[in-house]
N, C-alpha and C. Protein backbone atom coordinates (compact mmCIF):
# COMPACT_ATOMS: atom_id res chain seq x y z
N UNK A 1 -77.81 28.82 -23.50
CA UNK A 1 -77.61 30.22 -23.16
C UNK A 1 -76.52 30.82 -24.06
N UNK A 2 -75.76 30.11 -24.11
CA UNK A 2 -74.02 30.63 -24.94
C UNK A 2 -74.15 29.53 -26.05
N UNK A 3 -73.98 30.00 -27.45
CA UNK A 3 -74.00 29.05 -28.47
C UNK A 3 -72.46 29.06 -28.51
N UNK A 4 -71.56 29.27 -28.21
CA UNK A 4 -70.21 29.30 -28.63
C UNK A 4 -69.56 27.83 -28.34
N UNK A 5 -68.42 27.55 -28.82
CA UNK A 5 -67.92 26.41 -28.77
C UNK A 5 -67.23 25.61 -27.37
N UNK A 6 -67.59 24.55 -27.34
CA UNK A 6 -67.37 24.21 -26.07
C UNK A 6 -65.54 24.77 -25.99
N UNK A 7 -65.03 24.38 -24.09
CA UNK A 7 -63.72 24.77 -24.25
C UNK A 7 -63.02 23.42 -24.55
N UNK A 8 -63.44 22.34 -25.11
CA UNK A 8 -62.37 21.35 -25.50
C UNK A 8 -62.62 21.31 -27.33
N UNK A 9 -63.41 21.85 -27.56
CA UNK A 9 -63.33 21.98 -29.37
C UNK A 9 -62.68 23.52 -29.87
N UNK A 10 -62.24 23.77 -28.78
CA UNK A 10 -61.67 25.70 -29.07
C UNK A 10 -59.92 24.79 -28.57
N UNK A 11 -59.96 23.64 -27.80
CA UNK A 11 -58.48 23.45 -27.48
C UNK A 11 -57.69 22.82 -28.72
N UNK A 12 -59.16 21.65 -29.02
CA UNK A 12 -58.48 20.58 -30.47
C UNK A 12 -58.43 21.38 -31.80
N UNK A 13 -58.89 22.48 -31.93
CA UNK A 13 -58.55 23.76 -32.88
C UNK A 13 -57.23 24.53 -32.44
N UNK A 14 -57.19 24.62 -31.71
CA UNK A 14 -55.44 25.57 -31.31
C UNK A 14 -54.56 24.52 -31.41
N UNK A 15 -54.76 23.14 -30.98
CA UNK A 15 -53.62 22.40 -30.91
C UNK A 15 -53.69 21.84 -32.87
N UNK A 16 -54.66 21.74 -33.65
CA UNK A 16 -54.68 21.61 -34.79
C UNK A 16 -54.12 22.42 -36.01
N UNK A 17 -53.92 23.40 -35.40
CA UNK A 17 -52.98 25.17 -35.83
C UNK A 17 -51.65 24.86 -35.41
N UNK A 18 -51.15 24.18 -34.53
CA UNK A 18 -49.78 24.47 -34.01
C UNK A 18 -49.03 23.36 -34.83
N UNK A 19 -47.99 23.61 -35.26
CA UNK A 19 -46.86 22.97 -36.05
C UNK A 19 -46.41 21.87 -35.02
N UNK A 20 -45.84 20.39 -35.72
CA UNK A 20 -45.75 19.39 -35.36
C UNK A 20 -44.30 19.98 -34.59
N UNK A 21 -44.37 18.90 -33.43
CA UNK A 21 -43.12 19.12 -32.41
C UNK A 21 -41.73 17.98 -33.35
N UNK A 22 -40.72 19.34 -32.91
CA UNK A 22 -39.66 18.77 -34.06
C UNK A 22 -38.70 18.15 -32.93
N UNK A 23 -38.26 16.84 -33.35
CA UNK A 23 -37.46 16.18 -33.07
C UNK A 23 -36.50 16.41 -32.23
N UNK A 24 -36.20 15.96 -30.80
CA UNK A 24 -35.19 16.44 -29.83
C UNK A 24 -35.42 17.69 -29.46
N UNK A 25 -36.31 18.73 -29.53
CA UNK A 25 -36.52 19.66 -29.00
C UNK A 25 -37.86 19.61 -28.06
N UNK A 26 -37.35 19.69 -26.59
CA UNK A 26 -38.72 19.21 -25.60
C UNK A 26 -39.25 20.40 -24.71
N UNK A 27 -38.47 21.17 -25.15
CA UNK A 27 -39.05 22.57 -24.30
C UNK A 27 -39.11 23.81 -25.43
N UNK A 28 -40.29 23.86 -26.25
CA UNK A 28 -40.05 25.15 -26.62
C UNK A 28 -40.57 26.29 -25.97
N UNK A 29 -41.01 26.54 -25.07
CA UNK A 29 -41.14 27.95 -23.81
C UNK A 29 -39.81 28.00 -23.57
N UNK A 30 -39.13 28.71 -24.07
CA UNK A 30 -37.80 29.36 -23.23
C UNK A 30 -38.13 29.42 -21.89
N UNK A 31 -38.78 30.00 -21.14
CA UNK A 31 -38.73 30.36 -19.80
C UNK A 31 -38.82 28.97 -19.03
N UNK A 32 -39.57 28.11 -19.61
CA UNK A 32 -40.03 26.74 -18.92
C UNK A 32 -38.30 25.77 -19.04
N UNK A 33 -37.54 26.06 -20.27
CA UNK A 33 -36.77 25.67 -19.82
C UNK A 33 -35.18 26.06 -18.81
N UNK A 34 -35.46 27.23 -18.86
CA UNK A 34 -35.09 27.86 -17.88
C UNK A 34 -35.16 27.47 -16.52
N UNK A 35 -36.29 27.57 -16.30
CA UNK A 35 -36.64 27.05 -14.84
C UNK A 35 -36.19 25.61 -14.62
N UNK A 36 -36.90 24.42 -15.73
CA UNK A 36 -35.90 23.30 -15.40
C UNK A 36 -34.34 23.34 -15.16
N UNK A 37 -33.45 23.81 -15.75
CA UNK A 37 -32.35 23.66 -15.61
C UNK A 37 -32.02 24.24 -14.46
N UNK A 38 -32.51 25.34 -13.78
CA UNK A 38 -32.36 26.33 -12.47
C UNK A 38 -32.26 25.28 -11.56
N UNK A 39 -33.20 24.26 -11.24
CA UNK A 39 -33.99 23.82 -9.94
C UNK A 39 -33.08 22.38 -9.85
N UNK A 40 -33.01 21.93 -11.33
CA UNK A 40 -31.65 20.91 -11.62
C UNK A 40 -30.56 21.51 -10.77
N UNK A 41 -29.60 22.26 -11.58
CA UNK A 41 -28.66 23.02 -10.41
C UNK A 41 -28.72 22.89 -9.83
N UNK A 42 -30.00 23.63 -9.15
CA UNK A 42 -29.39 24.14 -7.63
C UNK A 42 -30.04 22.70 -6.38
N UNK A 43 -30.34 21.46 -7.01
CA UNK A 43 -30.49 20.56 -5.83
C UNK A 43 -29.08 19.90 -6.11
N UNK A 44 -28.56 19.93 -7.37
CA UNK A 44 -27.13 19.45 -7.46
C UNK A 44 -26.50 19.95 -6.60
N UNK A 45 -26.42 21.52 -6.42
CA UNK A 45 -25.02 22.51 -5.79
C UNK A 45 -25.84 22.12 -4.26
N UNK A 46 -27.05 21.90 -3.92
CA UNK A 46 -27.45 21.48 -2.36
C UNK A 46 -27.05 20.59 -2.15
N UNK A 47 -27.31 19.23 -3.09
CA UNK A 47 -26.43 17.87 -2.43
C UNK A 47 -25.20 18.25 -2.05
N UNK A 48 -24.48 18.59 -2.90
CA UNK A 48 -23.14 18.54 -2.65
C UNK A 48 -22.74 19.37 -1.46
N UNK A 49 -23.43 20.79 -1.44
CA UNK A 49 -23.29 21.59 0.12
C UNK A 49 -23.66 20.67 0.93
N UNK A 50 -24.78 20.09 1.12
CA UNK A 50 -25.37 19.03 2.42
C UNK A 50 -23.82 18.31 2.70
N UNK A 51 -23.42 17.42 1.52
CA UNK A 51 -22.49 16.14 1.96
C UNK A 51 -21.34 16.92 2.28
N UNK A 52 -20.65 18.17 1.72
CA UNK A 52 -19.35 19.18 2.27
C UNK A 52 -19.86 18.82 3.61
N UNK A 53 -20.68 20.20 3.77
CA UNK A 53 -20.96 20.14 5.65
C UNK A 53 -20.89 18.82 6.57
N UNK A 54 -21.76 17.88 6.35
CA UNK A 54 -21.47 16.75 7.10
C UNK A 54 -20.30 16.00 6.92
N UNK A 55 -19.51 16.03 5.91
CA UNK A 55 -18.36 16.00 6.16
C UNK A 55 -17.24 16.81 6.97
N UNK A 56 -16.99 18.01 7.10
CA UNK A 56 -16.54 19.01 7.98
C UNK A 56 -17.30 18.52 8.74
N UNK A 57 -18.41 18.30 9.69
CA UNK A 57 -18.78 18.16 10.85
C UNK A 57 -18.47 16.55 11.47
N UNK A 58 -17.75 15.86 10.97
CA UNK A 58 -17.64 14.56 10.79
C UNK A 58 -18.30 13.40 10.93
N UNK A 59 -19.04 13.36 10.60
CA UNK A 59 -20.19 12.64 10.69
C UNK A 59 -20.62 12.19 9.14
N UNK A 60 -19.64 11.44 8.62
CA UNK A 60 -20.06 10.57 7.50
C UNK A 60 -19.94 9.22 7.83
């Protein structure tokens, strides 16, 4: 019906266009690494709120 190219020979063509991934750099989407570092944070700044509180409540 559709002569066009399947969607995994239209993917190994875009990824065959894109420049080799350079060394120590693992996020190039800015936004993507953004979000990792966000969600890092903020379970860091939660642990540490969790263990404050149960400490003030005394119960360690």
């Amino acid at each position: 019906m559709f002569h066009g190219k399947s969607i995994e020979e239209r993917i190994a063509e875009r990824q065959a266009q894109r420049p080799p991934l350079k060394e120590g750099k693992h996020f190039e989407h800015g936004p993507a690494k953004f979000v990792f570092v966000f969600i890092i944070v903020f379970v860091v700044i939660g642990h540490i709120a969790g263990l404050l509180f149960l400490m003030s409540l005394g119960l360690h």
